[in-house]
Protein backbone atom coordinates (compact mmCIF):
# COMPACT_ATOMS: atom_id res chain seq x y z
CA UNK A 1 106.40 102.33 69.97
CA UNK A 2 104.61 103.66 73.32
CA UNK A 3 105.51 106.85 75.07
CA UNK A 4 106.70 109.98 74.14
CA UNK A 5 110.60 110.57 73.80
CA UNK A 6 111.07 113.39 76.38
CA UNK A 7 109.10 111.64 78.91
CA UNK A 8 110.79 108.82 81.18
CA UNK A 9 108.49 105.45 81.51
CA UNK A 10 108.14 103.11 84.37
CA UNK A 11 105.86 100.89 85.54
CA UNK A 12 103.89 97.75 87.42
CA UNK A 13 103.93 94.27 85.33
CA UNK A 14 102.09 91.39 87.01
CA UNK A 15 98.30 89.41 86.23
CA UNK A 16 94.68 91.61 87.58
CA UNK A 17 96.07 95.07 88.30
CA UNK A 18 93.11 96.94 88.22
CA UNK A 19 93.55 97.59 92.07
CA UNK A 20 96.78 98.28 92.28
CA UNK A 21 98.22 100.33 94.79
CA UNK A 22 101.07 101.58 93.06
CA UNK A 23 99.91 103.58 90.03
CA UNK A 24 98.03 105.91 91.95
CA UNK A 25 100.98 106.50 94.35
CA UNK A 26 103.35 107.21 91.63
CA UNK A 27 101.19 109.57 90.08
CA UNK A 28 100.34 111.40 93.01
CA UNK A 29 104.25 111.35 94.26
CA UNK A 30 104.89 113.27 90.51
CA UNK A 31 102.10 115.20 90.65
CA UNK A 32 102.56 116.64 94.40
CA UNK A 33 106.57 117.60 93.65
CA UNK A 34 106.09 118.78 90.40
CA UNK A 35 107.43 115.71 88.58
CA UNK A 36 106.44 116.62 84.67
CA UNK A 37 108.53 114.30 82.73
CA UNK A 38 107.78 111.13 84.22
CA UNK A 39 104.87 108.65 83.82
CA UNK A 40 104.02 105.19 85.25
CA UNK A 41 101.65 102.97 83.88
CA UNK A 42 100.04 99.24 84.44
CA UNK A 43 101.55 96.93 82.15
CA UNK A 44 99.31 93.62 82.72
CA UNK A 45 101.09 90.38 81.33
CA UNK A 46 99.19 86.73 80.85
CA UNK A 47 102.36 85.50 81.02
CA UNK A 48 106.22 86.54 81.92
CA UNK A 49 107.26 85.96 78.00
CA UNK A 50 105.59 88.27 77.15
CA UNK A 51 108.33 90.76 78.83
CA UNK A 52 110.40 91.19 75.89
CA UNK A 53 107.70 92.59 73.46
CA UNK A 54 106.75 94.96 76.32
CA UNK A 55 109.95 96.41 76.59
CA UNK A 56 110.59 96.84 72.82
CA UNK A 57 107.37 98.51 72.49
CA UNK A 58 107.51 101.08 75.05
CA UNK A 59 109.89 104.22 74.46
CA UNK A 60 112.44 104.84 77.08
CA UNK A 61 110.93 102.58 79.71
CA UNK A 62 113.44 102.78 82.61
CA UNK A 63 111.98 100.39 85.24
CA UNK A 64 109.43 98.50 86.30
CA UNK A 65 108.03 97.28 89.16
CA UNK A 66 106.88 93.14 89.56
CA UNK A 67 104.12 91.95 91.26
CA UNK A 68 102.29 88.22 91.82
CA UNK A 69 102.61 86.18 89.41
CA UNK A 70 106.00 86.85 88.46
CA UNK A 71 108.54 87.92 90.91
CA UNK A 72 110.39 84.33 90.59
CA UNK A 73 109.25 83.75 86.85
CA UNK A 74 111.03 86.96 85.57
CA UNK A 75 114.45 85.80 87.47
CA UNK A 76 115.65 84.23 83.90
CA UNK A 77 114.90 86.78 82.10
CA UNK A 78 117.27 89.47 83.81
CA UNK A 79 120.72 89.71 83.02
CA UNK A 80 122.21 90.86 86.37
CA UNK A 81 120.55 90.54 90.08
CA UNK A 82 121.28 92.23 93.71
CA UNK A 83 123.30 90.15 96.15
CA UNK A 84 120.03 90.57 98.08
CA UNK A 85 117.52 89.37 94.90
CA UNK A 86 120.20 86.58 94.52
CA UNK A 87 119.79 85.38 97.67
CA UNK A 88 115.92 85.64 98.45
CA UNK A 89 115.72 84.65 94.24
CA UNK A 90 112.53 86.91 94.18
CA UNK A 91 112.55 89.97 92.15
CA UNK A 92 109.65 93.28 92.76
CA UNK A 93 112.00 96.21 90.71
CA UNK A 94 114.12 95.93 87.89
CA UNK A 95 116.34 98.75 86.15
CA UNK A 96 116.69 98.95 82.66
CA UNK A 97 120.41 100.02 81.84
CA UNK A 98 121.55 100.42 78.26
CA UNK A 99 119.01 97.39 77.70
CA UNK A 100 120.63 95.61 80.79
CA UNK A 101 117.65 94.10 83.14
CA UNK A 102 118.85 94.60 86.79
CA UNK A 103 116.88 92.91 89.11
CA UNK A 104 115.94 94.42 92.87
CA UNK A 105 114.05 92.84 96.15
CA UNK A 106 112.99 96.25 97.72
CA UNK A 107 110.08 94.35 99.61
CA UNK A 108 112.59 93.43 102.59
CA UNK A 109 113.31 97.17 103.19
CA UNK A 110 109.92 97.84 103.36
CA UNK A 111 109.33 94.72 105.28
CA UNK A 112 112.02 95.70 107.93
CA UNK A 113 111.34 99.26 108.65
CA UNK A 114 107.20 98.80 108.60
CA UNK A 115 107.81 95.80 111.14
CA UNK A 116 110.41 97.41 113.48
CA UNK A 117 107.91 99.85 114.61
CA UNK A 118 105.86 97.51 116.17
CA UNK A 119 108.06 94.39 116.32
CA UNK A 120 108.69 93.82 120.77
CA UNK A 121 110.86 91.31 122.09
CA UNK A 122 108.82 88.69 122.48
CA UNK A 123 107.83 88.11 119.15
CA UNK A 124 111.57 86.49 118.38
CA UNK A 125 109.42 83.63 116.23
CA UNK A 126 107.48 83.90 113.15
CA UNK A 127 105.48 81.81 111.00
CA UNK A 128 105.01 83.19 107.04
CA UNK A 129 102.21 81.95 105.47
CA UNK A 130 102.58 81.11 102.39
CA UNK A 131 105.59 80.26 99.94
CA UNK A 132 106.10 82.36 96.99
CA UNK A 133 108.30 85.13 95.75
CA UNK A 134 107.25 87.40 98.63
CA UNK A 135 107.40 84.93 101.12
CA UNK A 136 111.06 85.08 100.57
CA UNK A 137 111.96 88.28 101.27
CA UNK A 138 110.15 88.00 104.22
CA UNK A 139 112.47 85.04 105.55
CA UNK A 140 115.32 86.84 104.48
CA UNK A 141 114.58 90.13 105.95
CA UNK A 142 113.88 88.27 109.58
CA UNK A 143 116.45 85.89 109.60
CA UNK A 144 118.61 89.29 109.59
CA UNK A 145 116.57 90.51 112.37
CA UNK A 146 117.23 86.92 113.95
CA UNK A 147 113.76 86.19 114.35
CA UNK A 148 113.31 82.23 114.07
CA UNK A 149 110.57 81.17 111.73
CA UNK A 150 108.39 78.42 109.90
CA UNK A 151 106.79 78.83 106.65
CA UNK A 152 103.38 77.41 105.85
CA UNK A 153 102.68 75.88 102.36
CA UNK A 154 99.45 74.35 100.85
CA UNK A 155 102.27 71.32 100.06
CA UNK A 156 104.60 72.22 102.45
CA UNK A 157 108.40 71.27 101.47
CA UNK A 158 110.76 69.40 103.82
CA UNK A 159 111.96 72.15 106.05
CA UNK A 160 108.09 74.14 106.20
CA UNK A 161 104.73 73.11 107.98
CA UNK A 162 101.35 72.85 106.36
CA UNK A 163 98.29 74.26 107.87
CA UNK A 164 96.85 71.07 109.23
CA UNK A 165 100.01 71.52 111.43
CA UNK A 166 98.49 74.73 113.37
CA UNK A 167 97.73 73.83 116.80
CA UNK A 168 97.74 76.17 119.92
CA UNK A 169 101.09 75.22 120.65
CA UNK A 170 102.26 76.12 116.96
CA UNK A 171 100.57 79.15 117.61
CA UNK A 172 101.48 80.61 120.98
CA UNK A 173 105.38 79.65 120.38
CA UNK A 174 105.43 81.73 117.28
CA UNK A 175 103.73 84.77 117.99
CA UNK A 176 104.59 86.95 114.51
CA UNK A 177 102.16 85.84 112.01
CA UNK A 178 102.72 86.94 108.68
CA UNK A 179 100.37 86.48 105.70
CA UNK A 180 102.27 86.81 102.44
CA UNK A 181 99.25 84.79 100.56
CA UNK A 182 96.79 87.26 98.38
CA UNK A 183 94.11 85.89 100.75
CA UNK A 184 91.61 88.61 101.24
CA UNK A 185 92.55 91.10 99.12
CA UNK A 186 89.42 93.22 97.34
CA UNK A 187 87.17 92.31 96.04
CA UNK A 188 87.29 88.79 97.54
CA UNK A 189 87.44 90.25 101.22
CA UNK A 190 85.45 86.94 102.69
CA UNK A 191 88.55 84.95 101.95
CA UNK A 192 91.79 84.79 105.00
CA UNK A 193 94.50 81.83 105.79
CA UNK A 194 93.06 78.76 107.37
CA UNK A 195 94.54 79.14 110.58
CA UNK A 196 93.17 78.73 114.15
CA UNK A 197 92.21 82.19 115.37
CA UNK A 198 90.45 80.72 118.45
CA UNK A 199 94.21 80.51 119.78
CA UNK A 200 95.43 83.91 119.43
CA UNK A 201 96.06 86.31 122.03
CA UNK A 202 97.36 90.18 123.26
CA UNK A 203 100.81 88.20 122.67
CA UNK A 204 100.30 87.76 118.95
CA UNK A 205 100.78 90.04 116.54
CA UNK A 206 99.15 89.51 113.14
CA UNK A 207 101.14 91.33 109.78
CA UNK A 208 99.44 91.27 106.55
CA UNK A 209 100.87 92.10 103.29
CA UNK A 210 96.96 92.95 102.03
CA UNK A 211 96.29 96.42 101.83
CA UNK A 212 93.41 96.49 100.28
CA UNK A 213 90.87 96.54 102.05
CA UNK A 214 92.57 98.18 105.18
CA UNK A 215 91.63 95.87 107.47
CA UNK A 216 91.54 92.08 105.90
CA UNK A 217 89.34 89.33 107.18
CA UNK A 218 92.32 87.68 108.78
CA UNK A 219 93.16 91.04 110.67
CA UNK A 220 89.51 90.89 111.80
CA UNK A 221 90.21 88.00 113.24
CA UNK A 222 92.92 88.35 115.30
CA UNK A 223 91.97 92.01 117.01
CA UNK A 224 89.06 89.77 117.77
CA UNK A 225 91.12 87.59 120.03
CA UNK A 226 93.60 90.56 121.23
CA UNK A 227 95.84 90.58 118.61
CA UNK A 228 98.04 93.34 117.67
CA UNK A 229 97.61 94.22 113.58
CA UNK A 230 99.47 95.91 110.75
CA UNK A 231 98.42 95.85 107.15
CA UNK A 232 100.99 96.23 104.36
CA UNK A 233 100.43 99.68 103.18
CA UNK A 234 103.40 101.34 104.74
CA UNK A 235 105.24 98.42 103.37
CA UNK A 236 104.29 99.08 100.24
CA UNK A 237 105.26 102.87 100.60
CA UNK A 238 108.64 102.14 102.03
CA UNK A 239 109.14 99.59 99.06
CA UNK A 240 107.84 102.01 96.38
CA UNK A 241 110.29 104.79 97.83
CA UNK A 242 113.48 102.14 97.64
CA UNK A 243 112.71 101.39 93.78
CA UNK A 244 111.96 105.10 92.83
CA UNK A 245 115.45 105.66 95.06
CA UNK A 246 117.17 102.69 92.60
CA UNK A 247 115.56 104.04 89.29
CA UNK A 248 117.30 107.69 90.33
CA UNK A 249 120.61 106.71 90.76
């Protein structure tokens, strides 16, 4: 058994967490109010089963946080999810409960208050790249802000577009971009979505979910052409506060 019995354990599970964002920010959040009898750790996983021994093996583990690979993989594994997790069917925080897994999407409040700030009228359609868990919460968080949008998949399903479907039309009729894809992300910082940044403009605005490094390739790219830009830190922040804000009530 892991932990110590007058201490209360949470923590991150997902694949290559070395460069995570949220251990540090924990620790610092406890450390800066005076927070003595709480800890959170990095619990890296090869793969989602591997969930069950985690729990059993560390003492009074309360929550958790889940990151890429397995905020849709852990959805079976849970015995209970938010009307909002049930709908998106993308999990980032789960509460443990008497041993009951609750499962949380706190990445659309984050989302939502992060984008408002610099959201203007114009940008009333969006295209997400990518398609995974956090993809989700992204279309669910705008179709409540009634912004009309496309994803864009690798293999794109019936309803989404693929990249080879960019053109400067595609582009300049939905002015939110959104990168939910780990492109870019340190230390691979060369790497952003193949999209066609010769047709952005000062109407675009260009929302990563990379925070690390501050200012990704494909946010190079479009304050290059005009662009406005927002990485996903505050995102994160916002999202971090909602789960500590779950785990405390």
């Amino acid at each position: 058994m892991i932990g110590n019995s007058n201490v209360r354990n949470f923590g991150l599970i997902g694949k290559n967490l070395k460069h995570s964002f949220s251990e540090k920010y924990f620790s610092e959040k406890f450390k800066s109010g005076g927070i003595t009898d709480v800890n959170y750790a990095l619990f890296e996983l090869s793969e989602i089963a591997e969930l069950k021994e985690l729990i059993v093996s560390v003492e009074n583990l309360e929550g958790f946080n889940v990151t890429i690979p397995f905020k849709e993989q852990i959805i079976p594994l849970l015995d209970e999810l938010s009307p909002e997790a049930k709908e998106i069917q993308a999990v980032n925080t789960v509460k443990i409960i008497n041993g009951k897994l609750i499962g949380y999407n706190t990445d659309t409040v984050g989302f939502k208050k992060s984008l408002a700030a610099v959201l203007k009228p114009h940008h009333e359609r969006a295209l997400i790249l990518g398609s995974g868990g956090a993809s989700k919460a992204i279309g669910y968080t705008l179709d409540h802000l009634g912004v009309d949008y496309k994803m864009i998949s690798r293999t794109p399903a019936e309803d989404e577009l693929g990249y080879h479907d960019l053109n400067k039309y595609v582009v300049k009729h939905f002015p939110l971009i959104i990168n939910t894809t780990p492109l870019g992300t340190f230390p691979e910082v060369d790497k952003c979505p193949d999209i066609p940044y010769e047709y952005l403009t000062s109407q675009n605005l260009l929302y990563d979910l990379v925070y690390n490094p501050e200012q990704s390739l494909f946010l190079q790219k479009g304050e290059e052409r005009g662009a406005a830009t927002l990485n996903g830190y505050r995102m994160l922040v916002l999202q971090a506060e909602k789960s500590w804000e779950i785990w405390n009530k």
